[in-house]
N, C-alpha and C. Protein backbone atom coordinates (compact mmCIF):
# COMPACT_ATOMS: atom_id res chain seq x y z
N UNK A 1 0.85 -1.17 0.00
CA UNK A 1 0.00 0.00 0.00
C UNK A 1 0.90 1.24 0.00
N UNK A 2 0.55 2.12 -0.91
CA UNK A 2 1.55 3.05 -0.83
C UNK A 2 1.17 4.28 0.31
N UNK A 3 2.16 4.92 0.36
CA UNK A 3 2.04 6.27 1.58
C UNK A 3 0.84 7.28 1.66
N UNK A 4 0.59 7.32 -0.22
CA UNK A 4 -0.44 8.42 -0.03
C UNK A 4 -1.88 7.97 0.22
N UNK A 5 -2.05 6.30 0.09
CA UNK A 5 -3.46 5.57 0.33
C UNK A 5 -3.66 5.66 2.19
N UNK A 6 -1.88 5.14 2.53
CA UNK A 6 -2.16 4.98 3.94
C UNK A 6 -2.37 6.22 4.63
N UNK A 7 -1.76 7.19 4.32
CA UNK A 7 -2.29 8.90 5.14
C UNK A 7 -3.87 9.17 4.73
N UNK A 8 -4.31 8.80 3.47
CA UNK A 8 -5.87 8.96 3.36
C UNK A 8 -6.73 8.39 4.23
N UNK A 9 -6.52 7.12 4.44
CA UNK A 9 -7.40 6.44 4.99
C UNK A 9 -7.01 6.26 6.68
N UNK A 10 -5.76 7.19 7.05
CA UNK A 10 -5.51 7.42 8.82
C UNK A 10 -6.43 8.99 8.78
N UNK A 11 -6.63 9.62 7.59
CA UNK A 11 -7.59 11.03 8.00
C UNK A 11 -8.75 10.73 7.89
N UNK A 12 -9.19 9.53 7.08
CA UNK A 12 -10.86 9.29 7.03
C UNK A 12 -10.89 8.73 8.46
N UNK A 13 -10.17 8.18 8.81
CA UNK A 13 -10.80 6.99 10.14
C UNK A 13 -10.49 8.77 11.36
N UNK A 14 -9.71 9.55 11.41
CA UNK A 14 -9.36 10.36 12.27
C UNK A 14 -10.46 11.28 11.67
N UNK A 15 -10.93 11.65 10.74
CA UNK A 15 -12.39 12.62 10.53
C UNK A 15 -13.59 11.66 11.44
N UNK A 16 -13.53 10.48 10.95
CA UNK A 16 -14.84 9.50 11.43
C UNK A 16 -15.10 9.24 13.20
N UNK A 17 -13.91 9.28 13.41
CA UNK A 17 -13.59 9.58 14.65
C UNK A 17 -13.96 10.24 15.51
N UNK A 18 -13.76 11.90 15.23
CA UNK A 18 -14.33 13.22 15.90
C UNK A 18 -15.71 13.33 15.20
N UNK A 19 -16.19 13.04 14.45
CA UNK A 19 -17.46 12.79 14.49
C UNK A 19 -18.43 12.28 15.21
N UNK A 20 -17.82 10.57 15.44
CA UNK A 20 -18.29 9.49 16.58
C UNK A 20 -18.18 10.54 17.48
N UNK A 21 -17.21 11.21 18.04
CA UNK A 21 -17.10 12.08 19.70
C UNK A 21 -17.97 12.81 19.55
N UNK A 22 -17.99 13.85 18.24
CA UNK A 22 -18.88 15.00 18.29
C UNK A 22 -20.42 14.58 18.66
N UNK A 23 -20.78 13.42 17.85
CA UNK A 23 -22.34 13.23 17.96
C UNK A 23 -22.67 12.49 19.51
N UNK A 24 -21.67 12.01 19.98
CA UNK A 24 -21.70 10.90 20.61
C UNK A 24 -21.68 12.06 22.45
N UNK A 25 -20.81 12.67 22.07
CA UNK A 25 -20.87 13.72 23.70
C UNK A 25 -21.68 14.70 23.54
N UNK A 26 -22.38 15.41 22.10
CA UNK A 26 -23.34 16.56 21.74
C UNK A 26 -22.50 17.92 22.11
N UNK A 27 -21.17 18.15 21.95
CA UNK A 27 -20.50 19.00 21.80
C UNK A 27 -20.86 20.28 20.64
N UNK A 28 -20.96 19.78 19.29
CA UNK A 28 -21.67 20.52 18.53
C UNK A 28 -22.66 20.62 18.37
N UNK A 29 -23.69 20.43 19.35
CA UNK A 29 -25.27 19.72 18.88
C UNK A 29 -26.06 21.89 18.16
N UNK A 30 -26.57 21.98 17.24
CA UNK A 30 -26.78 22.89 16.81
C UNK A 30 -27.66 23.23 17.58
N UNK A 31 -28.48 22.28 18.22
CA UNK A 31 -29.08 23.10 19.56
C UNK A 31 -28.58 24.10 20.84
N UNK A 32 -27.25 23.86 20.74
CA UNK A 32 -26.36 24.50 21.69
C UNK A 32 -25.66 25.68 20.95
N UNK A 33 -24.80 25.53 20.09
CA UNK A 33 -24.31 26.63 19.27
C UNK A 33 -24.77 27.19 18.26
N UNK A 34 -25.99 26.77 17.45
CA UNK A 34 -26.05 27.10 16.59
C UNK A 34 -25.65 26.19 15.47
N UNK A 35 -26.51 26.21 14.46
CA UNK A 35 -26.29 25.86 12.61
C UNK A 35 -25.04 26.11 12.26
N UNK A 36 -25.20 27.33 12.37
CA UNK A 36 -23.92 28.26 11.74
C UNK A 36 -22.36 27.18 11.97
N UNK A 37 -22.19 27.79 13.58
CA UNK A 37 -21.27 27.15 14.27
C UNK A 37 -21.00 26.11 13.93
N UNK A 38 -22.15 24.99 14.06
CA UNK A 38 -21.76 23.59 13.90
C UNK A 38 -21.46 23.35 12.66
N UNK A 39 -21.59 23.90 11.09
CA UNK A 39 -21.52 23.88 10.25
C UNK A 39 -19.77 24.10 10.22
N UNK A 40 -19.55 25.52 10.74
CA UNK A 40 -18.46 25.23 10.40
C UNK A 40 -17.01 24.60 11.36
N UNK A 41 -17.58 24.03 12.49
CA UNK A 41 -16.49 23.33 12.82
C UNK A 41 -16.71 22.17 12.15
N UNK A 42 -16.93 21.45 11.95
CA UNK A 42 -16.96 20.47 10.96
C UNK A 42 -16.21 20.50 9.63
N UNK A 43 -16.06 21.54 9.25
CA UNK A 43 -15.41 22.27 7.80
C UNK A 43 -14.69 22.63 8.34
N UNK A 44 -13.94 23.02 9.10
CA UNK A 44 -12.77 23.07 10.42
C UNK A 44 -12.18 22.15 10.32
N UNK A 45 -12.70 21.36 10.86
CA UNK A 45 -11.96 20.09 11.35
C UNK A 45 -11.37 19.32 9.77
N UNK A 46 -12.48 19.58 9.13
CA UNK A 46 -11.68 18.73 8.12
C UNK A 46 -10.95 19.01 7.06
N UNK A 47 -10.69 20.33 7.20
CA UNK A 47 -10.07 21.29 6.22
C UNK A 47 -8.79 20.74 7.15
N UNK A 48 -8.28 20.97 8.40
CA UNK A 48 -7.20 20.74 9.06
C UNK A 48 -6.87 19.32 9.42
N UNK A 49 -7.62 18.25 9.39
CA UNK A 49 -7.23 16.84 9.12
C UNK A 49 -6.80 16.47 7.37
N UNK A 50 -7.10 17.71 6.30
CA UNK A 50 -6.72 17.49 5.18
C UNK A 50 -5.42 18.28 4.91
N UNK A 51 -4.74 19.35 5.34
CA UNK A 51 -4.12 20.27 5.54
C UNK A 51 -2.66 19.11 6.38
N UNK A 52 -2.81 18.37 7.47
CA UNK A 52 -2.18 17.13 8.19
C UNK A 52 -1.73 16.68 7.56
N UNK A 53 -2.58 15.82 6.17
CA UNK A 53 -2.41 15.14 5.86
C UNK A 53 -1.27 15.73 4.50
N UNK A 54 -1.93 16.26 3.90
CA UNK A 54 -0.84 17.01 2.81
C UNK A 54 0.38 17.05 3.03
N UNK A 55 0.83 17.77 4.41
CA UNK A 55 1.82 17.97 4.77
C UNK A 55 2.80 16.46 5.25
N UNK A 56 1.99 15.80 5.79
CA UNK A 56 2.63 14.69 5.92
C UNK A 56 3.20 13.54 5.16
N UNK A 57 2.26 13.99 3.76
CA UNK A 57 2.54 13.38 2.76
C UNK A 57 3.89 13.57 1.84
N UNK A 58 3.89 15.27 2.01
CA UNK A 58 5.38 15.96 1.61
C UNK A 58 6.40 15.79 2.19
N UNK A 59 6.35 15.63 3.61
CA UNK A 59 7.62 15.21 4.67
C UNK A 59 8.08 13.85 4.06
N UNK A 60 6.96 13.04 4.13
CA UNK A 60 7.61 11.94 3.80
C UNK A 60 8.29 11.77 2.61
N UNK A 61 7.72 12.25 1.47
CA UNK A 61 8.38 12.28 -0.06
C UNK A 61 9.79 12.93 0.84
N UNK A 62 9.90 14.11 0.98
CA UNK A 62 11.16 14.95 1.55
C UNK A 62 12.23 13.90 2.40
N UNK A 63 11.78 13.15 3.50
CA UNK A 63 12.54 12.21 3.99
C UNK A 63 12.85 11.00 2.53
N UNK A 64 11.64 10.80 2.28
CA UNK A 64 12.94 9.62 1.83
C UNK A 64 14.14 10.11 0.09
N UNK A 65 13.67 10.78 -0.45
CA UNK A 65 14.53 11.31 -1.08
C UNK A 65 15.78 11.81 -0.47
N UNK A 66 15.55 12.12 0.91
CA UNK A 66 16.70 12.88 1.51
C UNK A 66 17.96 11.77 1.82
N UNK A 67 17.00 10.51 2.20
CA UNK A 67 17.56 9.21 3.13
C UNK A 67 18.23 8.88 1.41
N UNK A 68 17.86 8.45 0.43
CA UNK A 68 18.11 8.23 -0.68
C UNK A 68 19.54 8.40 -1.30
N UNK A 69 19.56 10.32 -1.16
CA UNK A 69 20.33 10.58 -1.17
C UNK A 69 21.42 10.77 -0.41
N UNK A 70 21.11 10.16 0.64
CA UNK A 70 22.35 10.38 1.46
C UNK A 70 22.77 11.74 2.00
N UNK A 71 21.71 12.47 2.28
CA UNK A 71 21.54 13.97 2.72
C UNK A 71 21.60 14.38 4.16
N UNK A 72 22.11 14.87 4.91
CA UNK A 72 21.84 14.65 6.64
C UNK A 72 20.87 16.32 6.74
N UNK A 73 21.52 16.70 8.31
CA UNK A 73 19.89 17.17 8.40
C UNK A 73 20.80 18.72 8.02
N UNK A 74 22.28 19.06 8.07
CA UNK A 74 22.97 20.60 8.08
C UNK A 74 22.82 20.54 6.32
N UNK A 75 22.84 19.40 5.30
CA UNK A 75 22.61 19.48 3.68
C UNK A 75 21.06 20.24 3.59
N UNK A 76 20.61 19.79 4.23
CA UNK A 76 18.82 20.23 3.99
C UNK A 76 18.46 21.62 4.62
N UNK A 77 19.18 22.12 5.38
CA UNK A 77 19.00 23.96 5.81
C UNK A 77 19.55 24.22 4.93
N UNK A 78 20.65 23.64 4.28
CA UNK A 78 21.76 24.64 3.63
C UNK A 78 21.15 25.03 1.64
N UNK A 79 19.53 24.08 2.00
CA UNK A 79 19.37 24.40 0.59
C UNK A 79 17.92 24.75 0.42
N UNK A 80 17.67 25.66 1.74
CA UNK A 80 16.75 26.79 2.41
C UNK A 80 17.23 28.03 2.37
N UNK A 81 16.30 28.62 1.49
CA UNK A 81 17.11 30.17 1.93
C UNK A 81 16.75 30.73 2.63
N UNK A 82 15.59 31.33 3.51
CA UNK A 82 15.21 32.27 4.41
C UNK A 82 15.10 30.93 5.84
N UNK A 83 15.94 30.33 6.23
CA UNK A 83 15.45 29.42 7.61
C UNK A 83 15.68 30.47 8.53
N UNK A 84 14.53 30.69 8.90
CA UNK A 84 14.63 31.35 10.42
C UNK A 84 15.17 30.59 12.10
N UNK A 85 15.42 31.41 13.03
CA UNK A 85 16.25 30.44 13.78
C UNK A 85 15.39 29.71 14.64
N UNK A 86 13.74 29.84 14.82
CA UNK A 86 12.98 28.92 15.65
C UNK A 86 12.57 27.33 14.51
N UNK A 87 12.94 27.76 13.26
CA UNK A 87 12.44 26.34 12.53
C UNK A 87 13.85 25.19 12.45
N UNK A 88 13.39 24.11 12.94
CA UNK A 88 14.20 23.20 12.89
C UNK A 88 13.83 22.17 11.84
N UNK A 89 14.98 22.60 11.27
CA UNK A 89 14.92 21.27 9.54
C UNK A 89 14.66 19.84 10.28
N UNK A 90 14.25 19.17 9.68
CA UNK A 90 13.86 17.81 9.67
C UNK A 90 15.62 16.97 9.97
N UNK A 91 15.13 15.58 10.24
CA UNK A 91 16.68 15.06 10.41
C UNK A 91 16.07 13.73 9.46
N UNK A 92 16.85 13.55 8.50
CA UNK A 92 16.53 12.35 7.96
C UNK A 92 17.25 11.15 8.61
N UNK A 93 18.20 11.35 9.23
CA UNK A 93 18.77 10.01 10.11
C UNK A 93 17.63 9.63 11.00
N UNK A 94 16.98 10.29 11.48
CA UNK A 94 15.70 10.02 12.47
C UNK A 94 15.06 9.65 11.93
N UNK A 95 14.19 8.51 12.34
CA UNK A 95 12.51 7.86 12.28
C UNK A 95 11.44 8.88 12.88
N UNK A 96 11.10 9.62 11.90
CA UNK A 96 10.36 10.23 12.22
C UNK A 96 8.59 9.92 11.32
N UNK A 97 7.48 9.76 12.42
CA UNK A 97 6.29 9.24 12.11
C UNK A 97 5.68 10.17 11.33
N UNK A 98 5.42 11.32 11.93
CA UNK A 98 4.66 12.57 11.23
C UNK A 98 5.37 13.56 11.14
N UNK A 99 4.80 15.03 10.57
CA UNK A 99 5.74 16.26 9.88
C UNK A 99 5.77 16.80 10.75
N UNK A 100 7.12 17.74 11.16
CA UNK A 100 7.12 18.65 12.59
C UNK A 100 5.30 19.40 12.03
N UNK A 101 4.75 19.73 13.19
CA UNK A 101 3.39 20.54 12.88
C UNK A 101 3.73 22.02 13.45
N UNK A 102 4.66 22.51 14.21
CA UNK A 102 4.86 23.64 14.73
C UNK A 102 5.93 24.29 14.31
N UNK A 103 7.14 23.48 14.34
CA UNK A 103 8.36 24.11 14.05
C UNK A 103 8.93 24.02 12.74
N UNK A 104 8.09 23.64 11.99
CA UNK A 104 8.51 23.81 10.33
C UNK A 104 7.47 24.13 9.50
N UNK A 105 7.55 24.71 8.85
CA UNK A 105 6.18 24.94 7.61
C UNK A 105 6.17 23.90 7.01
N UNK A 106 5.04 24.36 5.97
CA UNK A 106 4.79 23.43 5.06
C UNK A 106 5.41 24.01 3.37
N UNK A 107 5.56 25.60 3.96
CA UNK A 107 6.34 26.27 2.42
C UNK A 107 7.98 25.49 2.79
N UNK A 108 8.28 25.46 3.70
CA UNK A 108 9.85 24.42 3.68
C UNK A 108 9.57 22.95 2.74
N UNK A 109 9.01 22.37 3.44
CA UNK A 109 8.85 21.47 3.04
C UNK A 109 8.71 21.22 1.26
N UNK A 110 7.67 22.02 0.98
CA UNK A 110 7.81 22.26 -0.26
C UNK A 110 9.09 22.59 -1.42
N UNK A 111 9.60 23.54 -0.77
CA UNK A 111 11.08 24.15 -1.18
C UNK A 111 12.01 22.86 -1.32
N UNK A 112 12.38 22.16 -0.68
CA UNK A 112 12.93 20.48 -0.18
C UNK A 112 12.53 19.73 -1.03
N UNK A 113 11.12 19.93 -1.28
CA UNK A 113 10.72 18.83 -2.12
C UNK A 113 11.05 18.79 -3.64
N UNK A 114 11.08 20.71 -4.06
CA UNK A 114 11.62 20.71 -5.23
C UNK A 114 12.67 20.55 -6.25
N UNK A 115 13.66 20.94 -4.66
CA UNK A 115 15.05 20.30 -5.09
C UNK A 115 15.67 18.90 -5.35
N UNK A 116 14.50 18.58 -4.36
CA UNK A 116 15.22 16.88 -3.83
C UNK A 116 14.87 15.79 -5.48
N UNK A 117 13.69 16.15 -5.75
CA UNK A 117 12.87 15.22 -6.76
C UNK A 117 13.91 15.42 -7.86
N UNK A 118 13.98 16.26 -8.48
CA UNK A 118 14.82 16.37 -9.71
C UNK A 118 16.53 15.39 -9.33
N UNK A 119 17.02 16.08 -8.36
CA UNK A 119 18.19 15.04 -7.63
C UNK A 119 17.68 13.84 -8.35
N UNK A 120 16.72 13.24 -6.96
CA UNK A 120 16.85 12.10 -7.13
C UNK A 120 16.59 11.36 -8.63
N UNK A 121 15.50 12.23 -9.40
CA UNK A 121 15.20 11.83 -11.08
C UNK A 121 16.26 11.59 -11.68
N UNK A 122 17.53 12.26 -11.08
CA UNK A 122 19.01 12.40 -12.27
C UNK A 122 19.95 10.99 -11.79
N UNK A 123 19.70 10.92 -10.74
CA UNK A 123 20.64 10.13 -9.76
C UNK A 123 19.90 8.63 -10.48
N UNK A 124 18.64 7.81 -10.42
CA UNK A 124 18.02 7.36 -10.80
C UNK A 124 16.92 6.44 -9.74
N UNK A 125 16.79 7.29 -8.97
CA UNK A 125 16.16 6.90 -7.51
C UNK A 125 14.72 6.82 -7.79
N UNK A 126 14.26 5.43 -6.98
CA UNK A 126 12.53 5.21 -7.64
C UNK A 126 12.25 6.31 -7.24
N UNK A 127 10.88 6.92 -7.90
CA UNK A 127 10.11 7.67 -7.57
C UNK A 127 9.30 7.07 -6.07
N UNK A 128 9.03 8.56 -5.65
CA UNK A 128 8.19 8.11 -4.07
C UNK A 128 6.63 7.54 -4.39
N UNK A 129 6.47 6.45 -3.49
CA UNK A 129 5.49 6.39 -3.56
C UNK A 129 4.33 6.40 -2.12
């Protein structure tokens, strides 16, 4: 199963989830907050369990191209141009499960990803899957 089936189907079961809670404790019940409200935490929630998931999907492409290449974690700032000093680059020597969510963007990540893919395309490294 590849990476991007298995992050889909850990955000459907993690949407289905806070649902079960939501209906199940009446936290959102529109009798309490409102239509409105309940409408849009729900579109909340799943805008940011899809937003998770994206990002996690890019880390990972980013790690393993990085691991691939044989990249450590001072190669991967050094091919960032604006790193500010609270974001900490990723470490590809580390097992890491999910994408930092606080201390790195997702425009890094991106940036990483653009460099790395072409690399690895030239080098002749499978594509991620």
């Amino acid at each position: 199963m590849s990476t991007k089936s298995k992050l889909t189907i850990i955000s459907i079961l993690t949407y289905c989830a806070f649902i079960i809670l939501a209906l199940s404790f009446n936290f959102l019940s529109p009798a309490k907050i409102g239509i409105t409200w309940t409408i849009f935490w729900y579109i909340a929630v799943a805008l940011i369990i899809y937003y998770l998931r994206f990002k996690n999907l890019v880390f990972q492409e980013v790690m393993y191209y990085s691991k691939a290449l044989g990249l450590t974690q001072t190669d991967l700032a050094k091919m960032l141009p604006n790193l500010k000093q609270s974001q900490v680059v990723p470490d590809p020597s580390k097992r890491a499960i999910i994408a930092p969510i606080f201390n790195f963007p997702l425009q890094g990540l991106d940036i990483l990803n653009s460099k790395l893919a072409p690399m690895a395309k030239e080098k002749g490294i499978q594509p991620f899957r």
